[in-house]
PDB file of N, CA and C in Angstrom:
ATOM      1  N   UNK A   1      53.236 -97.563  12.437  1.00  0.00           N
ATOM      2  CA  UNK A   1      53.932 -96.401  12.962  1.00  0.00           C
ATOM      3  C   UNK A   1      54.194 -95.398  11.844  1.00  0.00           C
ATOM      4  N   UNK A   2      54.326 -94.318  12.160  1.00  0.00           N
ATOM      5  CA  UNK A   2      54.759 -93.458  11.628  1.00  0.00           C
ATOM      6  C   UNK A   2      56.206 -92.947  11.112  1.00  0.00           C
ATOM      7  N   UNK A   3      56.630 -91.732  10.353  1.00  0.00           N
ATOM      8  CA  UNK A   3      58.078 -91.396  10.313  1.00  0.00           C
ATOM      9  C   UNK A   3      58.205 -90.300  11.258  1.00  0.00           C
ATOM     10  N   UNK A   4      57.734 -89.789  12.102  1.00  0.00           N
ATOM     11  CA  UNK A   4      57.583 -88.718  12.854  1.00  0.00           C
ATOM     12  C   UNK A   4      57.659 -89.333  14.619  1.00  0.00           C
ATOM     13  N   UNK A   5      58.897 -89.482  15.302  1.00  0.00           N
ATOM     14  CA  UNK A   5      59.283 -89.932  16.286  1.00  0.00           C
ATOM     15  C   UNK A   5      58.291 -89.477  17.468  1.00  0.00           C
ATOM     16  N   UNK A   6      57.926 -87.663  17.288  1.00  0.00           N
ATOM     17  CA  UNK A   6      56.857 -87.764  18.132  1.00  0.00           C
ATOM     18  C   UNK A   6      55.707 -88.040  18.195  1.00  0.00           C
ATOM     19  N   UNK A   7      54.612 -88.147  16.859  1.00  0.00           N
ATOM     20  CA  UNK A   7      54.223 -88.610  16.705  1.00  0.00           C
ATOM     21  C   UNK A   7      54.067 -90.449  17.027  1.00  0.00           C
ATOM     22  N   UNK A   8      54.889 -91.137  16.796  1.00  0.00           N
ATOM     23  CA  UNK A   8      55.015 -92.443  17.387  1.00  0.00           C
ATOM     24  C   UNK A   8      55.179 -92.540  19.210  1.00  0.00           C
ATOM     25  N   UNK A   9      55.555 -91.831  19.383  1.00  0.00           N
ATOM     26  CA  UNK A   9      55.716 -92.190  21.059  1.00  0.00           C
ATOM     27  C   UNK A   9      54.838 -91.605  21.788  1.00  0.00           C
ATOM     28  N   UNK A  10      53.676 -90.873  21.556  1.00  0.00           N
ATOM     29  CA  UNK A  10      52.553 -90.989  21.602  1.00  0.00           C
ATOM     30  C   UNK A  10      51.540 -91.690  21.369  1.00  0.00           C
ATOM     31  N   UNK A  11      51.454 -92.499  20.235  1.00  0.00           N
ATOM     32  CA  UNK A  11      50.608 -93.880  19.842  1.00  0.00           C
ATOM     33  C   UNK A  11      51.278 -94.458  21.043  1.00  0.00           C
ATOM     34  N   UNK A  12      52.559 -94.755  21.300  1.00  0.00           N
ATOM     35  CA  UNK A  12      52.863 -95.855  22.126  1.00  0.00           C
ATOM     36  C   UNK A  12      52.661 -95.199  23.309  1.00  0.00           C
ATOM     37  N   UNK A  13      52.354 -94.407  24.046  1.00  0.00           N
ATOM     38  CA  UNK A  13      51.911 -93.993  25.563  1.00  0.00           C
ATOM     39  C   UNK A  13      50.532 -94.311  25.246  1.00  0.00           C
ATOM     40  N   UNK A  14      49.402 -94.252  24.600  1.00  0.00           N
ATOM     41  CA  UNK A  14      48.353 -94.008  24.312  1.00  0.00           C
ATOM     42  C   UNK A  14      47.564 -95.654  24.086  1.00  0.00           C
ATOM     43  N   UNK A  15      48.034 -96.181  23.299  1.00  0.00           N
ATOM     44  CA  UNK A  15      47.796 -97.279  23.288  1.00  0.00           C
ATOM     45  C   UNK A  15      48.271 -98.139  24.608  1.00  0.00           C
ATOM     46  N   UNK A  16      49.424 -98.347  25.207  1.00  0.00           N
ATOM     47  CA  UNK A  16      49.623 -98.523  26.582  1.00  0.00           C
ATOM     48  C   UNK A  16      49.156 -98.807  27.218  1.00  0.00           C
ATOM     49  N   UNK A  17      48.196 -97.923  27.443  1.00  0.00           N
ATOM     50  CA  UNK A  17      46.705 -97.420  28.400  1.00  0.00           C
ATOM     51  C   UNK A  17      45.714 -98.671  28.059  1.00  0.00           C
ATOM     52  N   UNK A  18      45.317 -99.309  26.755  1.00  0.00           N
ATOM     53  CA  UNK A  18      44.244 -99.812  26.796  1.00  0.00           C
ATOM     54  C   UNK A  18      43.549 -99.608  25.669  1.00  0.00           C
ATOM     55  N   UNK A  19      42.558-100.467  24.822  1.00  0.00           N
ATOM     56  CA  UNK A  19      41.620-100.287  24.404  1.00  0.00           C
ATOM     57  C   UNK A  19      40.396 -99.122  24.771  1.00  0.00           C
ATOM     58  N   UNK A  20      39.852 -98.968  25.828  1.00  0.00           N
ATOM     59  CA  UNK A  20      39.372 -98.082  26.559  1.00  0.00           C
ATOM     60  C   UNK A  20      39.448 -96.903  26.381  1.00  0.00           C
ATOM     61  N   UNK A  21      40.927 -96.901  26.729  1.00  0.00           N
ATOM     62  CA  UNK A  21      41.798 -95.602  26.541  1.00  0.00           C
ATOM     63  C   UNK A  21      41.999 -95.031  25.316  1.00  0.00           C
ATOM     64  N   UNK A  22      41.990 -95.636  24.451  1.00  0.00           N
ATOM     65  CA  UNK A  22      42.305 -95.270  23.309  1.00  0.00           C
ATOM     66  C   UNK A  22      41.015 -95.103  22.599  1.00  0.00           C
ATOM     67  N   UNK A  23      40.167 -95.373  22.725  1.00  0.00           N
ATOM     68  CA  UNK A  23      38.622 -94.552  22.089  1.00  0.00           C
ATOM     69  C   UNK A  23      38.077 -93.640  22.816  1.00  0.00           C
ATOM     70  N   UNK A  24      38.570 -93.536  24.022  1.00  0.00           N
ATOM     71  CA  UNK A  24      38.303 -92.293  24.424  1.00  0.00           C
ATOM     72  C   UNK A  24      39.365 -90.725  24.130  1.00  0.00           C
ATOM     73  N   UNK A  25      40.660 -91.711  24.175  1.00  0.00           N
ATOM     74  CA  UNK A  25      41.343 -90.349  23.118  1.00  0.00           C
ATOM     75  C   UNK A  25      40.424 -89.922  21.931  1.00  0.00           C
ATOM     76  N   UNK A  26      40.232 -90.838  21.307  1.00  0.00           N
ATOM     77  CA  UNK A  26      40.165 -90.492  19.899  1.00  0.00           C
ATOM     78  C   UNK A  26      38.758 -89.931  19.669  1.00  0.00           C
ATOM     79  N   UNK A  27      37.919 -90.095  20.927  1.00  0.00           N
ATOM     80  CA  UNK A  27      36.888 -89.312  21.029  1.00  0.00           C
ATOM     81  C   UNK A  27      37.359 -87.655  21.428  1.00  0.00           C
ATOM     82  N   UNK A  28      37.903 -87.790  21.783  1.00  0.00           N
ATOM     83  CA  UNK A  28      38.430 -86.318  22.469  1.00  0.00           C
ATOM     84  C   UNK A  28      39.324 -85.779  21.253  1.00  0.00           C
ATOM     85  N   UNK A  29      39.557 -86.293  20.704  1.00  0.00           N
ATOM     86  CA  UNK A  29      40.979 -85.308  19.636  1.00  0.00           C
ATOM     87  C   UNK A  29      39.244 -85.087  18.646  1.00  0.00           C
ATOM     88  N   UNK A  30      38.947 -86.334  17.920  1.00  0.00           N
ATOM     89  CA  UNK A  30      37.715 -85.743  17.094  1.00  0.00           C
ATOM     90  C   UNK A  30      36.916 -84.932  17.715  1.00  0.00           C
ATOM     91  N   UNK A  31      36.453 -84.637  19.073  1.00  0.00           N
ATOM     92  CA  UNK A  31      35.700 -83.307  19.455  1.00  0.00           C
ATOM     93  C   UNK A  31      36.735 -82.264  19.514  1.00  0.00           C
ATOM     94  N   UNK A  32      38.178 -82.069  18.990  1.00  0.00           N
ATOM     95  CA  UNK A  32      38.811 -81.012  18.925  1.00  0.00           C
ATOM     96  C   UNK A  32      39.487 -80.910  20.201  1.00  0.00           C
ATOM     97  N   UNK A  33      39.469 -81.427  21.158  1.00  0.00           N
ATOM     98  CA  UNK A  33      39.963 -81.337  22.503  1.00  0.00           C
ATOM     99  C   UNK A  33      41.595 -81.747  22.435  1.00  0.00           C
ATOM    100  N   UNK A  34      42.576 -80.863  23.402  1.00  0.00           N
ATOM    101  CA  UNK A  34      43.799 -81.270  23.045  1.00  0.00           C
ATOM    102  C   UNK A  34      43.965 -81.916  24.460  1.00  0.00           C
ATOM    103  N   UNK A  35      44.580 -83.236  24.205  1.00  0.00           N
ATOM    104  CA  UNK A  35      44.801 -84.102  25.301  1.00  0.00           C
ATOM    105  C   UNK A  35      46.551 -84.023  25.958  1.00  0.00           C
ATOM    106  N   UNK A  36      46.994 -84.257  26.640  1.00  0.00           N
ATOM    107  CA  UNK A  36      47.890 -84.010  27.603  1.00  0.00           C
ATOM    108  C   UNK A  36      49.049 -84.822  27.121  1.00  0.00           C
ATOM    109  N   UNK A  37      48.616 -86.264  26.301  1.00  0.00           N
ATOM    110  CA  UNK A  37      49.555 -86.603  25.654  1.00  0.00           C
ATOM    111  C   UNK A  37      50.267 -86.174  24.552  1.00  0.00           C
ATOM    112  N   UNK A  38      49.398 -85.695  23.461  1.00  0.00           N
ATOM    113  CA  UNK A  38      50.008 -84.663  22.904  1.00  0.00           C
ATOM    114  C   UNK A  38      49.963 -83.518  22.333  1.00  0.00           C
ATOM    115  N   UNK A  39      49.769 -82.399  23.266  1.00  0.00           N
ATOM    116  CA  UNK A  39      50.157 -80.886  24.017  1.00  0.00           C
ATOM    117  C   UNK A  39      51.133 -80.672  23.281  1.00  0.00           C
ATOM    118  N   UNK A  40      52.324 -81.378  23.151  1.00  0.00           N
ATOM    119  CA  UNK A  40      52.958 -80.840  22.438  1.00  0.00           C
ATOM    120  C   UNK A  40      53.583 -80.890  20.637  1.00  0.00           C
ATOM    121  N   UNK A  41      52.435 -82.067  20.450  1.00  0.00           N
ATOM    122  CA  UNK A  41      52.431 -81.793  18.753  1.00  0.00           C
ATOM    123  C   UNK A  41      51.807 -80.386  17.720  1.00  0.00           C
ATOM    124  N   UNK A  42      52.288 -80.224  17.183  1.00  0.00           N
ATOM    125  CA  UNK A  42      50.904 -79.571  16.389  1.00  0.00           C
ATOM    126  C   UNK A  42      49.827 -79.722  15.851  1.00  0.00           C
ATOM    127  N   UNK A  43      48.790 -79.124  15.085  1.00  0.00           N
ATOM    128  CA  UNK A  43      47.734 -79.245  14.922  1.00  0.00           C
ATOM    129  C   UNK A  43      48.000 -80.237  13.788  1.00  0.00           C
ATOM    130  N   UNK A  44      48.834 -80.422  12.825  1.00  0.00           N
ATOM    131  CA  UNK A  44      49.133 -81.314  11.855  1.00  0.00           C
ATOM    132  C   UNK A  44      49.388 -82.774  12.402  1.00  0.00           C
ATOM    133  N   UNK A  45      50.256 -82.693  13.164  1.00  0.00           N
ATOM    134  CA  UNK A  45      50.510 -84.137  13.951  1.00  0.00           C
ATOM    135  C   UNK A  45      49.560 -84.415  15.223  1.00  0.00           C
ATOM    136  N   UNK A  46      48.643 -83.621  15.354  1.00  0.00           N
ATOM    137  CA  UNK A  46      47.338 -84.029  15.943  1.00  0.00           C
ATOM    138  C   UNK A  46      46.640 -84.657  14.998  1.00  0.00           C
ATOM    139  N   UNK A  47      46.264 -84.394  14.055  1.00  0.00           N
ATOM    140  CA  UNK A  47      45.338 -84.781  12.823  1.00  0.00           C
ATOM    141  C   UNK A  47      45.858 -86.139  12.610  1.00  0.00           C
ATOM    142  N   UNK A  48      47.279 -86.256  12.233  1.00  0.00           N
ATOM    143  CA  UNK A  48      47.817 -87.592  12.229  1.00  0.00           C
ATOM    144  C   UNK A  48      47.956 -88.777  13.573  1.00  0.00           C
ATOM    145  N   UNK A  49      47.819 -88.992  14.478  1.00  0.00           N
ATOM    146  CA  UNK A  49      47.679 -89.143  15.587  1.00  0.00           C
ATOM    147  C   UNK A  49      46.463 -89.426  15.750  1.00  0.00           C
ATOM    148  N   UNK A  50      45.738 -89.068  15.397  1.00  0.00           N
ATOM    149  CA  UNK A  50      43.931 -89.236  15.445  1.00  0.00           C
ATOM    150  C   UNK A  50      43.615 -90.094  14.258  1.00  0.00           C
ATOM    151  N   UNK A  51      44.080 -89.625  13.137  1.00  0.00           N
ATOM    152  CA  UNK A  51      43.946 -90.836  12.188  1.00  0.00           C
ATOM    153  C   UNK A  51      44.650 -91.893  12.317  1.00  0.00           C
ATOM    154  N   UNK A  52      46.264 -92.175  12.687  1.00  0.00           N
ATOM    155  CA  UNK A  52      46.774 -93.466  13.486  1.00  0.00           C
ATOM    156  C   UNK A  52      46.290 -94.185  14.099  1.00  0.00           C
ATOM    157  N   UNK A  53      45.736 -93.514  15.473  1.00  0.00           N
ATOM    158  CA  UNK A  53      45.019 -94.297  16.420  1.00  0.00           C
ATOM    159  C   UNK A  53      43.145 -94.909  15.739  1.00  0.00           C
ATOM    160  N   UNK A  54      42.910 -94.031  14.954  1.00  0.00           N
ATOM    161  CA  UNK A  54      41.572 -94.559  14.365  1.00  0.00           C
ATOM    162  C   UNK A  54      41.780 -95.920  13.269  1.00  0.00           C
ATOM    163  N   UNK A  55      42.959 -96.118  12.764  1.00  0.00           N
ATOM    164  CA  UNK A  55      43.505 -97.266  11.651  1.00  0.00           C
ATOM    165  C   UNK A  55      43.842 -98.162  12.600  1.00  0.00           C
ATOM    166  N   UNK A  56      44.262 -98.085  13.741  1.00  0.00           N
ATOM    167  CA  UNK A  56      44.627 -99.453  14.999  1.00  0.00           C
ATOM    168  C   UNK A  56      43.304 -99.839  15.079  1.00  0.00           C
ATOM    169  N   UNK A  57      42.323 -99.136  15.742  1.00  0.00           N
ATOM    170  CA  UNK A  57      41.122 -99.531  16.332  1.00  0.00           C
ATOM    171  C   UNK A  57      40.372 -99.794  15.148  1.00  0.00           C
ATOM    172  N   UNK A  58      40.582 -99.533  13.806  1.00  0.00           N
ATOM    173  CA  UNK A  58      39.688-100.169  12.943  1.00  0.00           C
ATOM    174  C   UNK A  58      39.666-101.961  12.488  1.00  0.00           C
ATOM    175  N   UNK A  59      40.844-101.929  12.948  1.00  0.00           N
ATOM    176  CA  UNK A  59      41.370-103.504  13.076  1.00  0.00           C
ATOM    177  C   UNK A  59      40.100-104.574  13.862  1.00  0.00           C
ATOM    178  N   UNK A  60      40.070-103.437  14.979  1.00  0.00           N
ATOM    179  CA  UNK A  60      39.030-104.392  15.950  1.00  0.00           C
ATOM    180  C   UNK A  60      37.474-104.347  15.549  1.00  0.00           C
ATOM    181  N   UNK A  61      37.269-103.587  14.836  1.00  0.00           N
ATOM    182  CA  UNK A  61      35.998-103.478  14.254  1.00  0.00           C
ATOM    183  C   UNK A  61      35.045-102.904  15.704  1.00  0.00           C
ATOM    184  N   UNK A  62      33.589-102.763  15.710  1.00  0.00           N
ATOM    185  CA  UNK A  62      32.549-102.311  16.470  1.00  0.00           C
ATOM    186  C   UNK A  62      32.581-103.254  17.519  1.00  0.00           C
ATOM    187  N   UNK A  63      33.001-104.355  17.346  1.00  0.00           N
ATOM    188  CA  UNK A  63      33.236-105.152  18.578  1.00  0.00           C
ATOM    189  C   UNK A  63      34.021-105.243  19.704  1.00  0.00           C
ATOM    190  N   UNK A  64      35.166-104.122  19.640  1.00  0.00           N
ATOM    191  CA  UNK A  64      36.019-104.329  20.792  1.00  0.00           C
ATOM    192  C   UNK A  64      35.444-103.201  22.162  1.00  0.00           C
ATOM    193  N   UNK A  65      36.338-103.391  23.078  1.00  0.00           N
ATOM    194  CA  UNK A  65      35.786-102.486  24.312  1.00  0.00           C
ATOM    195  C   UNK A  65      34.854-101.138  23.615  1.00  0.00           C
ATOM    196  N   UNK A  66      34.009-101.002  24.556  1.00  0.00           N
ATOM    197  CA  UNK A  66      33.579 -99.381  24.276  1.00  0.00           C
ATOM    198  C   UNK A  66      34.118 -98.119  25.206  1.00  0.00           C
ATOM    199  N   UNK A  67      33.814 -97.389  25.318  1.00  0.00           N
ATOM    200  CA  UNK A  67      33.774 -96.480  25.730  1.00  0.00           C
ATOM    201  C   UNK A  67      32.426 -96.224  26.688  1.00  0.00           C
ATOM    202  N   UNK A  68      32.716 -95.778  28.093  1.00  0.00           N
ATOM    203  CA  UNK A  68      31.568 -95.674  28.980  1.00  0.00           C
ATOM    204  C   UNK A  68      31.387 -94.624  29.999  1.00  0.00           C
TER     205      UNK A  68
END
């Protein structure tokens, strides 16, 4: 987690969702796309948020769910 409260309660709606879910965020924030969860960060705590969620899923390596 982070020190940035909104930032964190976004990982935790986001992750929530799923494995699934969560590489497809992180497909969407890296194509620049602003997602609904968080609309209301800024472009700084987007960047962070995208790198958060990319350090969870690196855990699982190329092997976990994909994206389809």
């Amino acid at each position: 987690m982070t020190n940035d409260k909104q930032i964190d309660s976004c990982l935790e709606q986001i992750c929530g969702q799923g494995c699934r879910s969560v590489n497809h965020v992180i497909q969407q924030l890296e194509q620049g796309q602003i997602i609904d969860a968080a609309r209301h960060l800024s472009a700084a705590q987007q960047r962070k948020l995208l790198q958060e969620l990319q350090n969870i899923m690196a855990v699982y390596g190329n092997q976990s769910c994909e994206v389809r």
